[in-house]
PDB file of N, CA and C in Angstrom:
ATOM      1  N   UNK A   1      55.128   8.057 -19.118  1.00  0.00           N
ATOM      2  CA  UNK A   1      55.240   7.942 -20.556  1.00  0.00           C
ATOM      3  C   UNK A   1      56.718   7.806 -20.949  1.00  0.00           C
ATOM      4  N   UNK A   2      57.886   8.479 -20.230  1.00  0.00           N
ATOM      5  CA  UNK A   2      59.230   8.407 -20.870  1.00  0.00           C
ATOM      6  C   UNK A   2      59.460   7.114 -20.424  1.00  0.00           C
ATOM      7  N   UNK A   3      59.437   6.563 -19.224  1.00  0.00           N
ATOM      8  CA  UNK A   3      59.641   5.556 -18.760  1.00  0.00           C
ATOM      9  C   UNK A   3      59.313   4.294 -20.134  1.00  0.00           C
ATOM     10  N   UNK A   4      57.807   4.215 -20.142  1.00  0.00           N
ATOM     11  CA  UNK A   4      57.283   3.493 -20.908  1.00  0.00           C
ATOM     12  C   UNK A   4      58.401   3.428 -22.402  1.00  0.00           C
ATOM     13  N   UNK A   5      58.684   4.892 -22.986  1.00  0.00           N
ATOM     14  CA  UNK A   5      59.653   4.607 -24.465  1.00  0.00           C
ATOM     15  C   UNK A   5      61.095   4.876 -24.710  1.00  0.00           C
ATOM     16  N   UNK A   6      61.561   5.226 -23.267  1.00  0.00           N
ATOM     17  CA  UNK A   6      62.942   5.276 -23.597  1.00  0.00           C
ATOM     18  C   UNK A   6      63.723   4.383 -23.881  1.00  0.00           C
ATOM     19  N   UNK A   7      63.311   2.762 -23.861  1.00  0.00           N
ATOM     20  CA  UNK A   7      64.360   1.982 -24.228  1.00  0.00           C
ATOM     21  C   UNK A   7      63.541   1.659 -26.164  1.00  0.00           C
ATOM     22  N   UNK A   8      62.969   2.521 -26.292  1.00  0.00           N
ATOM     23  CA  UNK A   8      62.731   2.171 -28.030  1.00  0.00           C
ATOM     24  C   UNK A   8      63.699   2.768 -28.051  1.00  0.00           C
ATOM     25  N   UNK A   9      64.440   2.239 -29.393  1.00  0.00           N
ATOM     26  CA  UNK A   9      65.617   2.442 -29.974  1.00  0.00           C
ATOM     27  C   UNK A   9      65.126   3.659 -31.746  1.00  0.00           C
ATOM     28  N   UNK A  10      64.145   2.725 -32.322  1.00  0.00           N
ATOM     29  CA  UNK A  10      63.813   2.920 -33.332  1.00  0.00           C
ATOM     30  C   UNK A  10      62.216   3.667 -33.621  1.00  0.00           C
ATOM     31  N   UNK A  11      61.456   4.066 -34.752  1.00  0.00           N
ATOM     32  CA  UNK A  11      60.341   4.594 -34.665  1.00  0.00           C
ATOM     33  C   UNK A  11      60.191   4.875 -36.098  1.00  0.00           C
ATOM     34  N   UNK A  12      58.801   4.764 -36.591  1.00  0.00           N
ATOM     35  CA  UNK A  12      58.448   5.069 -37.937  1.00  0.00           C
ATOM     36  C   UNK A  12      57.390   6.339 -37.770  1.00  0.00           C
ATOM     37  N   UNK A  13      57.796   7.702 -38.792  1.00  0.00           N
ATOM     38  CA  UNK A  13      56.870   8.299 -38.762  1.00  0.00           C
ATOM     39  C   UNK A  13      55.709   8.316 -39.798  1.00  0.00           C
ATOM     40  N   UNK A  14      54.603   8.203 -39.362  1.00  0.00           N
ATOM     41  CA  UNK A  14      53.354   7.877 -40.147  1.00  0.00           C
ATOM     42  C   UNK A  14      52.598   9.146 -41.308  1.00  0.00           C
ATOM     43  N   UNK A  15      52.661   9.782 -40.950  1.00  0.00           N
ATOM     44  CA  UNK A  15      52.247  11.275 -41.239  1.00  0.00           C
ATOM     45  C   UNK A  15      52.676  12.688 -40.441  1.00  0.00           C
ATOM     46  N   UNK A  16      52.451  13.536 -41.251  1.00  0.00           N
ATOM     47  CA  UNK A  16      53.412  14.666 -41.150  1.00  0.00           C
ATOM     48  C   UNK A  16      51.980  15.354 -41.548  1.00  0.00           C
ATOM     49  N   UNK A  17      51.708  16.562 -40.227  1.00  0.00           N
ATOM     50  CA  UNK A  17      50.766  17.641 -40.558  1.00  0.00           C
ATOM     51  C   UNK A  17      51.166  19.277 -40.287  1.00  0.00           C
ATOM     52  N   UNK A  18      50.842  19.955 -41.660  1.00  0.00           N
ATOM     53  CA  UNK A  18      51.503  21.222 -41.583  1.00  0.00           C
ATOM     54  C   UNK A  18      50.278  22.077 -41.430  1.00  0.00           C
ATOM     55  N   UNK A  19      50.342  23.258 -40.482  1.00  0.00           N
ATOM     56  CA  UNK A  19      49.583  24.782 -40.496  1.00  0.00           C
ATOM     57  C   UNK A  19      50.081  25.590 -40.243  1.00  0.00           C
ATOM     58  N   UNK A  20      49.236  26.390 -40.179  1.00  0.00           N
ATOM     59  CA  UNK A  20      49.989  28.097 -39.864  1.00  0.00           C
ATOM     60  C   UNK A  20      48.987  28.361 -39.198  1.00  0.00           C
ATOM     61  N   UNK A  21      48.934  28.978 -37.649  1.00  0.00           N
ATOM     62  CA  UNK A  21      48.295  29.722 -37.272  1.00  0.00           C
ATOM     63  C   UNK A  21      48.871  31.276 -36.815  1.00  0.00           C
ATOM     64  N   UNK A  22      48.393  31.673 -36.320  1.00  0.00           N
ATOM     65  CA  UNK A  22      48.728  33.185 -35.997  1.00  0.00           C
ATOM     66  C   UNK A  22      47.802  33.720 -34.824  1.00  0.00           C
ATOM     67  N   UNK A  23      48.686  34.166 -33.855  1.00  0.00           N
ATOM     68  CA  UNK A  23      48.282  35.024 -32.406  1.00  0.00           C
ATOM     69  C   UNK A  23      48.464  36.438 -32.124  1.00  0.00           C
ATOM     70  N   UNK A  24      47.300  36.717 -32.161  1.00  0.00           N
ATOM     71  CA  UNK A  24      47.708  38.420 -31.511  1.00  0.00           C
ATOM     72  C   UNK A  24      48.622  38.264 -30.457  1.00  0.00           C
ATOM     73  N   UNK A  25      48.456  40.017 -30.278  1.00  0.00           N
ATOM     74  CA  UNK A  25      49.523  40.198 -29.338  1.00  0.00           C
ATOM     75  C   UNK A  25      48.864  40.034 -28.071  1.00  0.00           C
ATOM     76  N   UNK A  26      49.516  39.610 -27.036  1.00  0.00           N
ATOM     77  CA  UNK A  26      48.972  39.004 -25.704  1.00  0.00           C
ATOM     78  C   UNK A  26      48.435  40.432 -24.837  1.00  0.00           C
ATOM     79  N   UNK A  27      47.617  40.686 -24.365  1.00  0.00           N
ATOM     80  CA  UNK A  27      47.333  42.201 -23.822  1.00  0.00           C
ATOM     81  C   UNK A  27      48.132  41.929 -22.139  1.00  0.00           C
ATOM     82  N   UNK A  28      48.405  42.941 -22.122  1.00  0.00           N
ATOM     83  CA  UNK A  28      49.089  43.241 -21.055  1.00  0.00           C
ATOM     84  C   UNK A  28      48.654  43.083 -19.998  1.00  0.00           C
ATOM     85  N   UNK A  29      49.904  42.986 -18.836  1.00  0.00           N
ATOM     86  CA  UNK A  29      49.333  42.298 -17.593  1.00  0.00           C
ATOM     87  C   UNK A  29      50.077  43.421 -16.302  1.00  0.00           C
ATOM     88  N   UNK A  30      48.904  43.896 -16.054  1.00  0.00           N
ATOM     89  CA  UNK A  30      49.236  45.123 -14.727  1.00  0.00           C
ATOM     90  C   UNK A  30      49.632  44.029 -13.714  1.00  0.00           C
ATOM     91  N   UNK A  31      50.172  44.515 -12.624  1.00  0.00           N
ATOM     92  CA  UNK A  31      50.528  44.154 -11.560  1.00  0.00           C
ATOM     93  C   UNK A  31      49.668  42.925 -10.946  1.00  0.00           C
ATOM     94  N   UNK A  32      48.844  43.259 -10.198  1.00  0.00           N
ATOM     95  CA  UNK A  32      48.003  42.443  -9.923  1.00  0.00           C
ATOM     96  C   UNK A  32      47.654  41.262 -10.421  1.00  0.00           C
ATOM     97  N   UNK A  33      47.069  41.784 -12.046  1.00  0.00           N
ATOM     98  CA  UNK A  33      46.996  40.401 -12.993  1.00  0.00           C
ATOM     99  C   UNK A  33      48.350  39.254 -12.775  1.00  0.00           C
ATOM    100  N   UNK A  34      49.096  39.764 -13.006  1.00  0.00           N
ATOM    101  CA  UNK A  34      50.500  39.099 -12.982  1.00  0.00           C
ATOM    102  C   UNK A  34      50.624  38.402 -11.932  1.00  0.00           C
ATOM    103  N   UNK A  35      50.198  38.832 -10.775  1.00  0.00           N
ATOM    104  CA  UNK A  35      50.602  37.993  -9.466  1.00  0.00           C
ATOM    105  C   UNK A  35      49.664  36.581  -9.384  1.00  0.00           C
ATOM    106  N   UNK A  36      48.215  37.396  -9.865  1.00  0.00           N
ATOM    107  CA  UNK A  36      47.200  36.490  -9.682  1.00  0.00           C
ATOM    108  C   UNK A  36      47.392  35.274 -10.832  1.00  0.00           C
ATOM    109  N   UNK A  37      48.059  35.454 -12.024  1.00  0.00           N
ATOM    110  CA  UNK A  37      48.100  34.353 -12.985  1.00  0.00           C
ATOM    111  C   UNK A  37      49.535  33.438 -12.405  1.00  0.00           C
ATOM    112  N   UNK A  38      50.553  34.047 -12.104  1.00  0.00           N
ATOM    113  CA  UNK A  38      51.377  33.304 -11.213  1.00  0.00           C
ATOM    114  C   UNK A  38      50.955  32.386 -10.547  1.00  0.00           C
ATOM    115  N   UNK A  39      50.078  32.919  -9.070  1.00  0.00           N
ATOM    116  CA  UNK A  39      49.791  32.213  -8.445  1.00  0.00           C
ATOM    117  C   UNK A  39      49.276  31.046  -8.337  1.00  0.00           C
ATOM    118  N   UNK A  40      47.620  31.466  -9.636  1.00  0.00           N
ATOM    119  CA  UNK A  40      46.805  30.278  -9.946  1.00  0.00           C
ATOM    120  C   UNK A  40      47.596  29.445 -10.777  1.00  0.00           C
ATOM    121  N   UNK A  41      48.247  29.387 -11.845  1.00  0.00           N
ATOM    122  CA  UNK A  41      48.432  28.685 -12.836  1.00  0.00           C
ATOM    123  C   UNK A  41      50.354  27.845 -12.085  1.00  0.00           C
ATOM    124  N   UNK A  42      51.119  28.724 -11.955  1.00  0.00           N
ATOM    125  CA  UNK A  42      52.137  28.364 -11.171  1.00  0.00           C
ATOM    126  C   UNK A  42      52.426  27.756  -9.685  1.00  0.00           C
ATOM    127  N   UNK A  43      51.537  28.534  -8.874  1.00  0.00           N
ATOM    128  CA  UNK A  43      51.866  28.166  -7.431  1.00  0.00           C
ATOM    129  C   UNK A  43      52.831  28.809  -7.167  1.00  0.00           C
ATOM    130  N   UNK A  44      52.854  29.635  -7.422  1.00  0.00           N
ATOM    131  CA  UNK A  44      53.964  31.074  -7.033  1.00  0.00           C
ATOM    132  C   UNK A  44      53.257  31.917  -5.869  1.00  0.00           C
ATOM    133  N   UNK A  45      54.411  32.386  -5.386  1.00  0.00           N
ATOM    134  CA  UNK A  45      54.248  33.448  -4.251  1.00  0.00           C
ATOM    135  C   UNK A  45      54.277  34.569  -4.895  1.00  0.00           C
ATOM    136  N   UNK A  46      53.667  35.735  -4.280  1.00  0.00           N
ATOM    137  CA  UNK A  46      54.292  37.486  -4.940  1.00  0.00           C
ATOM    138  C   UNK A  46      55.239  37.722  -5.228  1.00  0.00           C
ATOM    139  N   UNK A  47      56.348  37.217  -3.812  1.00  0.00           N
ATOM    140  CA  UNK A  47      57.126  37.286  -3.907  1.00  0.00           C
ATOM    141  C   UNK A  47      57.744  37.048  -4.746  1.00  0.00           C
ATOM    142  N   UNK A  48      57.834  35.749  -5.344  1.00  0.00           N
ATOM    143  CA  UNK A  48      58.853  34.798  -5.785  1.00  0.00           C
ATOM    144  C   UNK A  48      58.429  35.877  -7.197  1.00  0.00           C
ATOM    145  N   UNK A  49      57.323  35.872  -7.504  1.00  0.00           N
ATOM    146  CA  UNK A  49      56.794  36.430  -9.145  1.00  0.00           C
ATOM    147  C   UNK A  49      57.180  37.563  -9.351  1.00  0.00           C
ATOM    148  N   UNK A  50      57.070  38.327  -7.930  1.00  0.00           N
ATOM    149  CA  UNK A  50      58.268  39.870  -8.549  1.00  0.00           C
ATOM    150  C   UNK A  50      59.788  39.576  -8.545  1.00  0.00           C
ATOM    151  N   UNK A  51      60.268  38.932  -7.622  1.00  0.00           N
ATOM    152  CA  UNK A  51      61.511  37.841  -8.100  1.00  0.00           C
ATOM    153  C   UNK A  51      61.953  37.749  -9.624  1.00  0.00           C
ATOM    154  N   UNK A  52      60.978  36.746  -9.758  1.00  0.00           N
ATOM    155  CA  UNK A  52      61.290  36.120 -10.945  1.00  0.00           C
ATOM    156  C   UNK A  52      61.120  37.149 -12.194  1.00  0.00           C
ATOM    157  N   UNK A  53      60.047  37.816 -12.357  1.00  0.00           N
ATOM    158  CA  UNK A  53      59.713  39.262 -13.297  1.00  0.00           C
ATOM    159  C   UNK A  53      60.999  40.309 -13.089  1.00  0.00           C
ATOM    160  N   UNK A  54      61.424  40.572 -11.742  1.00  0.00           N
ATOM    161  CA  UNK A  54      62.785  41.701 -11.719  1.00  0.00           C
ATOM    162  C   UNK A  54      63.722  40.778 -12.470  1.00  0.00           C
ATOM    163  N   UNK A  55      64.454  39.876 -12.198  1.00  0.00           N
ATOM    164  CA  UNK A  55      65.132  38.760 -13.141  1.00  0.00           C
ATOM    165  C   UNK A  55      64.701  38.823 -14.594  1.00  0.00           C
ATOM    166  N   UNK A  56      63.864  38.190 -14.692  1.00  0.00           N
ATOM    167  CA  UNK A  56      63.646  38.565 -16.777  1.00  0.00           C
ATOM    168  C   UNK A  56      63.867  39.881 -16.959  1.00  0.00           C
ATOM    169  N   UNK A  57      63.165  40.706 -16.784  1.00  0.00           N
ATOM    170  CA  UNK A  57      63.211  41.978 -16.792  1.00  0.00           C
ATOM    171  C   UNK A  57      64.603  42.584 -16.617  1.00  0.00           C
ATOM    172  N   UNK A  58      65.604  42.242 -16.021  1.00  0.00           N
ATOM    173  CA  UNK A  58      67.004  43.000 -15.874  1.00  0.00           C
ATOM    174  C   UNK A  58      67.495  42.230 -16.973  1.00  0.00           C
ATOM    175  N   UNK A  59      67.193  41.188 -17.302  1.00  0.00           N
ATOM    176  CA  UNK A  59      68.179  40.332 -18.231  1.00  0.00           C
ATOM    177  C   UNK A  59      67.551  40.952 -19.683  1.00  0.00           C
ATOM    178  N   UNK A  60      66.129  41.832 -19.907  1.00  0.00           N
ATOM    179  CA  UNK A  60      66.553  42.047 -21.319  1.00  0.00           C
ATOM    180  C   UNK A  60      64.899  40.840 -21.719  1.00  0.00           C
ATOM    181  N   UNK A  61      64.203  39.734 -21.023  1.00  0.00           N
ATOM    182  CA  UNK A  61      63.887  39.043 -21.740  1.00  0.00           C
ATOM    183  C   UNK A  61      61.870  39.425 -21.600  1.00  0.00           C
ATOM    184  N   UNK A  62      61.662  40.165 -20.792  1.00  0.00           N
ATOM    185  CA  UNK A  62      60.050  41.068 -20.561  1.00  0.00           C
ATOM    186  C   UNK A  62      60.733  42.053 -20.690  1.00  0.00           C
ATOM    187  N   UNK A  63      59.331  42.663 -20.697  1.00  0.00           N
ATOM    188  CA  UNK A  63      58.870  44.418 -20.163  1.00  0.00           C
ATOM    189  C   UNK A  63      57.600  43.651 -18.947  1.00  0.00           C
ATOM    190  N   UNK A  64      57.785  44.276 -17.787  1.00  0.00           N
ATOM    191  CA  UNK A  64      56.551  44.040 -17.034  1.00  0.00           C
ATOM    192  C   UNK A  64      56.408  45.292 -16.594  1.00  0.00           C
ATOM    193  N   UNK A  65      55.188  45.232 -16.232  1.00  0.00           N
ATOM    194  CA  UNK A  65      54.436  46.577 -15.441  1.00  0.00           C
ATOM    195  C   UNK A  65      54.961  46.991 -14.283  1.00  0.00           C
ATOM    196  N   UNK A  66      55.088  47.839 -14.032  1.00  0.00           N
ATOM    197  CA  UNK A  66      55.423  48.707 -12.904  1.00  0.00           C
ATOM    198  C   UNK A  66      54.375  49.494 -12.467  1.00  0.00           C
ATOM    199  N   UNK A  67      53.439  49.530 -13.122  1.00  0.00           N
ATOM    200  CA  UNK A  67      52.418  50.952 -12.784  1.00  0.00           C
ATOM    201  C   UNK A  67      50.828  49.683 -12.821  1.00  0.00           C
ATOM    202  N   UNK A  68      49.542  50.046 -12.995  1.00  0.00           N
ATOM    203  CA  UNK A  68      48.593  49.166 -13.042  1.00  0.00           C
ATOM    204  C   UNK A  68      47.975  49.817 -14.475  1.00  0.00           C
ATOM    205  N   UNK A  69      48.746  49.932 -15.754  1.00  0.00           N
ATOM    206  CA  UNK A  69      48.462  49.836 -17.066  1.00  0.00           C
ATOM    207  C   UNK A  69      47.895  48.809 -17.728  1.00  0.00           C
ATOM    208  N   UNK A  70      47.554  48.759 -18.270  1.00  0.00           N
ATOM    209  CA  UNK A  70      47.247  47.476 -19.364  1.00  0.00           C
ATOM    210  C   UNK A  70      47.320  47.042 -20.805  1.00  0.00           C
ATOM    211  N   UNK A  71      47.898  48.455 -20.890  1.00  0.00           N
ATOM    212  CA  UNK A  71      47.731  49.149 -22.056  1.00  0.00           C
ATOM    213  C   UNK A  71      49.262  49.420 -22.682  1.00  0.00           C
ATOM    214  N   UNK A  72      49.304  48.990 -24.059  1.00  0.00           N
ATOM    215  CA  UNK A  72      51.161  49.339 -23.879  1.00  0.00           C
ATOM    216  C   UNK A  72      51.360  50.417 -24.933  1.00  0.00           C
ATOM    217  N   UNK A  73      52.560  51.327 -24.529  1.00  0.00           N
ATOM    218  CA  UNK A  73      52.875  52.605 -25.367  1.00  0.00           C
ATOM    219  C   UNK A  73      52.695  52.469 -26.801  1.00  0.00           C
ATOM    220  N   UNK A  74      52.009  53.515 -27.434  1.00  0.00           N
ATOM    221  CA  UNK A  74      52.145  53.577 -29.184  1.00  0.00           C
ATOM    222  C   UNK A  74      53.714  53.387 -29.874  1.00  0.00           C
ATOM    223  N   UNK A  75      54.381  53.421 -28.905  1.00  0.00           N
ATOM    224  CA  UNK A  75      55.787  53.408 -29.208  1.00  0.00           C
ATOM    225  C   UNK A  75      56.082  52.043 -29.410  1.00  0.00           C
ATOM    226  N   UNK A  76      55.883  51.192 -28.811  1.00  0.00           N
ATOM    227  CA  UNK A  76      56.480  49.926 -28.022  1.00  0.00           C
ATOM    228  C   UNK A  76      56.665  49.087 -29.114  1.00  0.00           C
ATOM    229  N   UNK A  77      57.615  48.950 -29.668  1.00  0.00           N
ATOM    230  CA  UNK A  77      58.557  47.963 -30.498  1.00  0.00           C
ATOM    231  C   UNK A  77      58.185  46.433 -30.123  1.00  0.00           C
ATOM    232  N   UNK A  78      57.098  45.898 -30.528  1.00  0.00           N
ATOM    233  CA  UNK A  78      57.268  44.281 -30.871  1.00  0.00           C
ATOM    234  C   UNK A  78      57.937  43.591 -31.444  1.00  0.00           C
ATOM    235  N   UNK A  79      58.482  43.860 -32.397  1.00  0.00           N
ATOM    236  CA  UNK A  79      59.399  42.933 -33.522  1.00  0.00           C
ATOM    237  C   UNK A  79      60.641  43.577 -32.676  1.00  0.00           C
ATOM    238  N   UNK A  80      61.576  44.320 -32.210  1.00  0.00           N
ATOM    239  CA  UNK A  80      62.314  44.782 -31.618  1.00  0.00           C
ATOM    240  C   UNK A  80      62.598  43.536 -30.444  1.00  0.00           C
ATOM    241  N   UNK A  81      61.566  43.781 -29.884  1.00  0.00           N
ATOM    242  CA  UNK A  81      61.451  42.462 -28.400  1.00  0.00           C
ATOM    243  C   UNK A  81      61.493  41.068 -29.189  1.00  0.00           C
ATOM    244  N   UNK A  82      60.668  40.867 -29.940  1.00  0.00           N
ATOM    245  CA  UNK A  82      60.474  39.345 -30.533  1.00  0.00           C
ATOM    246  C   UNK A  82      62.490  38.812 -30.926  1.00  0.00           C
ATOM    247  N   UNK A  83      63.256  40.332 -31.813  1.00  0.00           N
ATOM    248  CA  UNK A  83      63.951  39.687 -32.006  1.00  0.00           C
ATOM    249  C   UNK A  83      65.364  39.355 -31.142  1.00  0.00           C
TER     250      UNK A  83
END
């Protein structure tokens, strides 16, 4: 597809469509879950997915599980993380 339009120069837009939707909050992902959605959907190793999870996770950008919870603290600041 880029192939096909990168030498357009120009483009008309036809219509413009606006909504709003809205998503709960994503339920949490114990250990396991995590590896297994890696795997299937990514092609990730364990490895690489606790890798990559210790990485976000030191930088500030998850919270991941450590324990096999699913469930997240009454405490736990969403808008805190979001911002």
């Amino acid at each position: 597809m880029h192939s096909r339009i990168s030498s357009i120069t120009s483009a008309q837009v036809l219509s413009v469509e606006r909504s709003q939707k809205y998503k709960s909050k994503p339920n949490g992902l114990n250990t396991v879950k995590m590896l297994k959605v890696a795997s299937k959907t990514y092609g990730m190793s364990a490895h690489d997915t606790m890798k990559t999870a210790e990485h976000l996770y030191l930088r500030g950008f998850i919270t991941y599980p450590r324990t096999e919870s699913t469930t997240y603290s009454g405490n736990f600041n969403f808008n805190e993380i979001l911002e």
